[in-house]
Protein backbone atom coordinates (compact mmCIF):
# COMPACT_ATOMS: atom_id res chain seq x y z
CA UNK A 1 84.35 -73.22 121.10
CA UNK A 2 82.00 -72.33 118.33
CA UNK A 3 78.30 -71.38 119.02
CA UNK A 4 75.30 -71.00 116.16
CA UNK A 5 72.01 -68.73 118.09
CA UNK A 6 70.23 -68.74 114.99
CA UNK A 7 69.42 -71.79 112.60
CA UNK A 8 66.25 -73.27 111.18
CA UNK A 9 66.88 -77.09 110.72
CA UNK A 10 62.94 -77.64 110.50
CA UNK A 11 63.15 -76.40 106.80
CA UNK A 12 62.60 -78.64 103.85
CA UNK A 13 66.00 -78.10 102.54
CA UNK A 14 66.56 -80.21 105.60
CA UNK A 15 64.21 -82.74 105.36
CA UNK A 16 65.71 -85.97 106.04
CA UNK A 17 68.79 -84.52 106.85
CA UNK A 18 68.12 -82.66 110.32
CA UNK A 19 70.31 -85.07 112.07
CA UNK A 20 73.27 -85.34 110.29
CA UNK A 21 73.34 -81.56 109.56
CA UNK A 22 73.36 -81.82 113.98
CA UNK A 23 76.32 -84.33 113.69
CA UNK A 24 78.24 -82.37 110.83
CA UNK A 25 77.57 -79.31 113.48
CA UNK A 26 79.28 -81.25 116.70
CA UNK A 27 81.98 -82.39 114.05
CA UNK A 28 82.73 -78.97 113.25
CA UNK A 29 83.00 -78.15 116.59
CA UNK A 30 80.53 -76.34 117.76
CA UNK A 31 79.00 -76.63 121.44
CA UNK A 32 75.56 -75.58 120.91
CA UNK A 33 72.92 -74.80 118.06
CA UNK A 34 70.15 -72.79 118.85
CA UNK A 35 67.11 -74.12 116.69
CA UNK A 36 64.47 -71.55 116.45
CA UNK A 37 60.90 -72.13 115.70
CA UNK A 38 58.14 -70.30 113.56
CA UNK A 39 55.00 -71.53 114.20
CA UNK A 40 53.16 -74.24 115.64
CA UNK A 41 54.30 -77.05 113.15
CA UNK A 42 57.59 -75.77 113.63
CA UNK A 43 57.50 -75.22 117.33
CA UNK A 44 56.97 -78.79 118.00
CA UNK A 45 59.64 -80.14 115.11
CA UNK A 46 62.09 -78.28 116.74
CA UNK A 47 61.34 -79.58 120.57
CA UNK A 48 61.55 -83.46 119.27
CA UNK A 49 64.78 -82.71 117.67
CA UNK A 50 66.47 -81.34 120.29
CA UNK A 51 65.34 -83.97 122.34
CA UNK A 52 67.52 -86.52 120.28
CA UNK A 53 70.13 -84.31 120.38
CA UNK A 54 72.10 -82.69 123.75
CA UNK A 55 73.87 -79.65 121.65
CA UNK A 56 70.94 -78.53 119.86
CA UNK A 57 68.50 -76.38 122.12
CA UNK A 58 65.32 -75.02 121.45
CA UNK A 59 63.66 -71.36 121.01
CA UNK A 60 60.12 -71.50 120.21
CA UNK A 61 58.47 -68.55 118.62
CA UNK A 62 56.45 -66.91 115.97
CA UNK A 63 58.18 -64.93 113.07
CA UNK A 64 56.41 -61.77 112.59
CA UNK A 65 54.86 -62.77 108.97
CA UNK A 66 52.88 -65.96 110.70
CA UNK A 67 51.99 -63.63 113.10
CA UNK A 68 49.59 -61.91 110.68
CA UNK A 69 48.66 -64.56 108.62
CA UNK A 70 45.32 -65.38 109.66
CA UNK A 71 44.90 -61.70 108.36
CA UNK A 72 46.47 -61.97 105.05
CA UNK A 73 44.03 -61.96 102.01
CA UNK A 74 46.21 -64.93 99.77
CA UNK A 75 44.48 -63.20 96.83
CA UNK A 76 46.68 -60.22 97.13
CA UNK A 77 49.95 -61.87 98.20
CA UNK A 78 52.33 -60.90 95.67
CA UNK A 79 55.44 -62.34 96.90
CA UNK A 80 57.04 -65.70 95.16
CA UNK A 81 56.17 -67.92 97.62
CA UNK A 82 52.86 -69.26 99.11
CA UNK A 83 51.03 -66.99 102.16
CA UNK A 84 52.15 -68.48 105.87
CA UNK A 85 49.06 -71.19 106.51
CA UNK A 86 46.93 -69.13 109.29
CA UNK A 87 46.50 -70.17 112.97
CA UNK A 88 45.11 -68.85 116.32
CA UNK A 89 48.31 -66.85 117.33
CA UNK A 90 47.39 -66.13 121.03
CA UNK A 91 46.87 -69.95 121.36
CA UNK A 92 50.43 -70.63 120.35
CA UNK A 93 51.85 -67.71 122.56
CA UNK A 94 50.53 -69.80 125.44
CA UNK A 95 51.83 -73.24 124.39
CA UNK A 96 55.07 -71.71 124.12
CA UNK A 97 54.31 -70.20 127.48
CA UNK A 98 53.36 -73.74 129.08
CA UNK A 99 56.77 -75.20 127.37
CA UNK A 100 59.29 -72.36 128.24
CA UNK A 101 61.11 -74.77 131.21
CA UNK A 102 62.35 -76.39 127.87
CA UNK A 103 64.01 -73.12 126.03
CA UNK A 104 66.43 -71.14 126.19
CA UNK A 105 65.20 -68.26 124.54
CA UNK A 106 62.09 -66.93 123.18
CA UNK A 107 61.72 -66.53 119.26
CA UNK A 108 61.96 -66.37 116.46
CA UNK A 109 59.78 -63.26 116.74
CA UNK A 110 59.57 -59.46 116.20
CA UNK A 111 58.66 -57.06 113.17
CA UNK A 112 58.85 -57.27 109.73
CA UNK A 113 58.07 -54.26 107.70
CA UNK A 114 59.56 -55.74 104.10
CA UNK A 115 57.19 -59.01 103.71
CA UNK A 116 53.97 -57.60 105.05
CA UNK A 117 53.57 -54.04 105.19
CA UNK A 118 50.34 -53.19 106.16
CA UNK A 119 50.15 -55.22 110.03
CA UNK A 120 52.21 -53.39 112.09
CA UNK A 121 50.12 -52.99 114.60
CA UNK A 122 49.31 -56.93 115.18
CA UNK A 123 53.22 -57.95 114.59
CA UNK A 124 53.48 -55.64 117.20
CA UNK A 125 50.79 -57.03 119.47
CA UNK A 126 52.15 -60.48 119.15
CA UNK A 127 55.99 -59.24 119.88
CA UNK A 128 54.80 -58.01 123.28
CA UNK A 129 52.73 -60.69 124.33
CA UNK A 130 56.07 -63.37 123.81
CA UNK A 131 58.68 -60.30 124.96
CA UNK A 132 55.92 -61.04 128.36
CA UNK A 133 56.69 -64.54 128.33
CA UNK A 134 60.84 -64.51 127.72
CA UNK A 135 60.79 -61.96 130.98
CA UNK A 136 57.83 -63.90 132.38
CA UNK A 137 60.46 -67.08 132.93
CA UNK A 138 63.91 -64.91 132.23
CA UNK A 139 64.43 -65.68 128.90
CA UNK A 140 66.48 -64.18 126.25
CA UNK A 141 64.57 -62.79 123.00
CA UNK A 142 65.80 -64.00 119.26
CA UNK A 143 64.51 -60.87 117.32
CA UNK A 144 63.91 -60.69 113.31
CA UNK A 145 63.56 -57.06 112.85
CA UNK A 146 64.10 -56.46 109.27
CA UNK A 147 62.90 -53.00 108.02
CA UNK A 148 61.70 -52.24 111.57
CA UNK A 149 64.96 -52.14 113.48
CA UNK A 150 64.48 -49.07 115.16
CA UNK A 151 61.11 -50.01 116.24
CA UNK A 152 62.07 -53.00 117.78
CA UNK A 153 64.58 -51.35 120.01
CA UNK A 154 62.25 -48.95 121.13
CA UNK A 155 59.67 -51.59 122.33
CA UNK A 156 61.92 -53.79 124.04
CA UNK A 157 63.26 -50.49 125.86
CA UNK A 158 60.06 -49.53 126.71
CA UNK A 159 59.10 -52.75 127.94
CA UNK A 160 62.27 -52.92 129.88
CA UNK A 161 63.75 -56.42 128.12
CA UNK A 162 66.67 -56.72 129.03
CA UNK A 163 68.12 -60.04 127.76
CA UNK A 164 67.75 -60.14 123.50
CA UNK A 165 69.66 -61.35 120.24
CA UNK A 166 68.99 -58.66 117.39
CA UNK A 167 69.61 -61.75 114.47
CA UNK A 168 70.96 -60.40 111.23
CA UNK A 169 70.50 -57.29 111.47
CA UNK A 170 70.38 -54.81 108.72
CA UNK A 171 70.28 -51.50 110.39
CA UNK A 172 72.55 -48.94 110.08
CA UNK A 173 76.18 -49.07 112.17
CA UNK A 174 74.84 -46.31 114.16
CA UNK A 175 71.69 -48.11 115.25
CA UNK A 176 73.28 -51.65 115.72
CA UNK A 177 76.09 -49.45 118.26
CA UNK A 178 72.77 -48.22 119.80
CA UNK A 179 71.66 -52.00 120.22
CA UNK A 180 74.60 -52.97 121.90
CA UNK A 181 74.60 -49.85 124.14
CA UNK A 182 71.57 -50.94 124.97
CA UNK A 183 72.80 -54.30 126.70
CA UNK A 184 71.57 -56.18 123.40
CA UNK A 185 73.43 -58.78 121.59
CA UNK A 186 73.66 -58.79 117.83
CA UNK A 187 74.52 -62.43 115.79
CA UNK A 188 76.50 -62.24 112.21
CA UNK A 189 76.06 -65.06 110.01
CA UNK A 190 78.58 -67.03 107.43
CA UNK A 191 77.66 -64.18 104.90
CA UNK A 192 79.80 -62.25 106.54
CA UNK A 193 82.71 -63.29 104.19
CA UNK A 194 81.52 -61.51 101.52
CA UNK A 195 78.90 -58.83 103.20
CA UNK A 196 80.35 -55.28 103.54
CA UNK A 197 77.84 -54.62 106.36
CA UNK A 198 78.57 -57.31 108.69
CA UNK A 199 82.07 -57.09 108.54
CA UNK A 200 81.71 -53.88 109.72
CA UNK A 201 79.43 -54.87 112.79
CA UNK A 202 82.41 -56.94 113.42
CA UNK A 203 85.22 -54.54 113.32
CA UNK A 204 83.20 -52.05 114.86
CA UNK A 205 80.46 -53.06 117.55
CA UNK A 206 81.66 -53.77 121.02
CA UNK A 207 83.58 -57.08 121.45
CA UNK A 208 81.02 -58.19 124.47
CA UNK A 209 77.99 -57.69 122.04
CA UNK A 210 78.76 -60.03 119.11
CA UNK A 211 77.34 -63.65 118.57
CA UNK A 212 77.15 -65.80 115.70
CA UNK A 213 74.72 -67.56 114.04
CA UNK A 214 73.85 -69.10 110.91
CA UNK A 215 70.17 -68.50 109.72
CA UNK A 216 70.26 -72.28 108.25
CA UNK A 217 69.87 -72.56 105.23
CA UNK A 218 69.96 -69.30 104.56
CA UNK A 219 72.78 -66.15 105.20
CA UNK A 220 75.71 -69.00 104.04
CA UNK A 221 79.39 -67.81 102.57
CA UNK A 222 78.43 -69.29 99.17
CA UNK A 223 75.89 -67.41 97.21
CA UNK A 224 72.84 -69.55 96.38
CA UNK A 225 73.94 -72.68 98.57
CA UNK A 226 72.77 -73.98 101.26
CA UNK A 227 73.61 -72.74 104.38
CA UNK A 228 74.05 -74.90 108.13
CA UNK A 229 75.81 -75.04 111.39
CA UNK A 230 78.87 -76.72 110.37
CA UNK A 231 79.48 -72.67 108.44
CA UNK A 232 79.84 -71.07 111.75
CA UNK A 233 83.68 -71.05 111.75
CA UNK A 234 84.10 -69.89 108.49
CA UNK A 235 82.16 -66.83 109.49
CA UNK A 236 84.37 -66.59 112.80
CA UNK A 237 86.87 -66.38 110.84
CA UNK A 238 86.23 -63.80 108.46
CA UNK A 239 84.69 -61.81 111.71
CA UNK A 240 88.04 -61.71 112.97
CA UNK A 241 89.62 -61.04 110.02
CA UNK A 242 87.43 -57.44 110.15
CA UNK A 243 88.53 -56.86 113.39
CA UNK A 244 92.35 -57.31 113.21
CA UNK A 245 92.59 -60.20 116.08
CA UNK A 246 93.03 -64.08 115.76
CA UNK A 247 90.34 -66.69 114.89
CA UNK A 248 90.62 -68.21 118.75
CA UNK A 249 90.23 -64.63 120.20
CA UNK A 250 86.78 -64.08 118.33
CA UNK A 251 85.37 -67.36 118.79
CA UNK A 252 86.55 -67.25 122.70
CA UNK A 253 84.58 -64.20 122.56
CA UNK A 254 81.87 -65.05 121.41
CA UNK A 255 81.36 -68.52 123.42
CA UNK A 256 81.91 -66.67 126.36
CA UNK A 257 78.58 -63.95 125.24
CA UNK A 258 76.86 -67.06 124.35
CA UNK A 259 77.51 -68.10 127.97
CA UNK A 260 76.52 -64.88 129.86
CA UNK A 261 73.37 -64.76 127.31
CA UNK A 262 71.94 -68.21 127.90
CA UNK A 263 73.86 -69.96 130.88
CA UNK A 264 75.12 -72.71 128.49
């Protein structure tokens, strides 16, 4: 019964270990993982290990700090960790294009206005030219919008998407209640056990409107450990917890958005 829109297996906390975290994932019992890509090493990881596995299923995209990093000067980059390696973005917005028969959804993509500042305008660029593609072939979005939240929603109404995952989000409850008026999903990782904010989302936000996810290996219900798929029902748990109904109700719930989301 248990779904997970949202994990990055092609990490190197993974490495060597991206099929059994898939087997500790069916063990756990979860139906599908949604294993979203970054960029073109990435994008191509995550079709050959979906291919090995029938519960894992890929979204291919390009989170918003790749997007710019053929424009990133790595002598200013202040941030502990090294500059995303640049590549031709508009190249990989058409593979992804030529592969899409193989998704089910489109990203990771969308804005971020806490890593890199200065590029809205190109994160933006890139955003619409895959938001093309998902409604191109009718696919769902998978949307980082951290510190650009209301942005986001206002492109993808203005474009007129109408199938999209807002993952993690950190907006306001008044914004994510906008999302999901809206016709958008939002996805609450594991970290919901001990996160204020998302247990809120879950009490709160429309029953119809909430998916899970993990953000592997990130987003986890320990602090500082490793996060993965096999998490996702301790986060249904504590999701229903918030909202005053029983473990099986929420994670019916939720299977059955992950169902009218992506067919599966």
């Amino acid at each position: 019964m248990y779904v997970d829109v949202h994990a990055h297996l092609i990490h190197p906390s993974f490495a060597g270990e991206e099929d059994a975290a898939a087997a500790r994932a069916a063990d756990a019992g979860l139906d599908y993982v949604i294993v979203n890509g970054l960029e073109p090493r990435s994008n191509r990881e995550v079709l050959a290990l979906c291919e090995r596995h029938p519960h894992l299923l890929p979204a291919l995209g390009i989170y918003p700090v790749d997007a710019v990093a053929s424009r990133i000067d790595p002598a200013t980059w202040a941030h502990p960790f090294d500059p995303p390696a640049p590549f031709d973005a508009d190249a990989e917005i058409d593979f992804i294009d030529s592969v899409a028969d193989r998704l089910v959804a489109i990203g990771e993509c969308g804005l971020d206005q806490y890593w890199v500042t200065d590029q809205a305008a190109e994160q933006e660029r890139v955003l619409r030219r895959l938001c093309e593609v998902a409604m191109r072939h009718d696919l769902p979005v998978i949307l980082h919008t951290r510190k650009a939240e209301r942005r986001t929603l206002d492109i993808l109404l203005e474009m007129g998407v109408e199938k999209a995952d807002f993952h993690c989000f950190g907006g306001k409850l008044k914004l994510a209640q906008q999302v999901a008026e809206a016709g958008y999903y939002l996805s609450i990782p594991p970290v919901v056990v001990r996160a204020d904010a998302f247990q809120r989302y879950a009490a709160h936000l429309p029953l119809d409107r909430l998916l899970t996810e993990t953000d592997s290996p990130y987003m986890g219900p320990e602090r500082d450990a490793r996060n993965e798929p096999a998490n996702v029902p301790v986060g249904v748990e504590a999701m229903a917890r918030a909202r005053g109904i029983t473990t099986a109700a929420m994670a019916e719930a939720v299977r059955e958005n992950f169902r009218r989301l992506f067919g599966r």
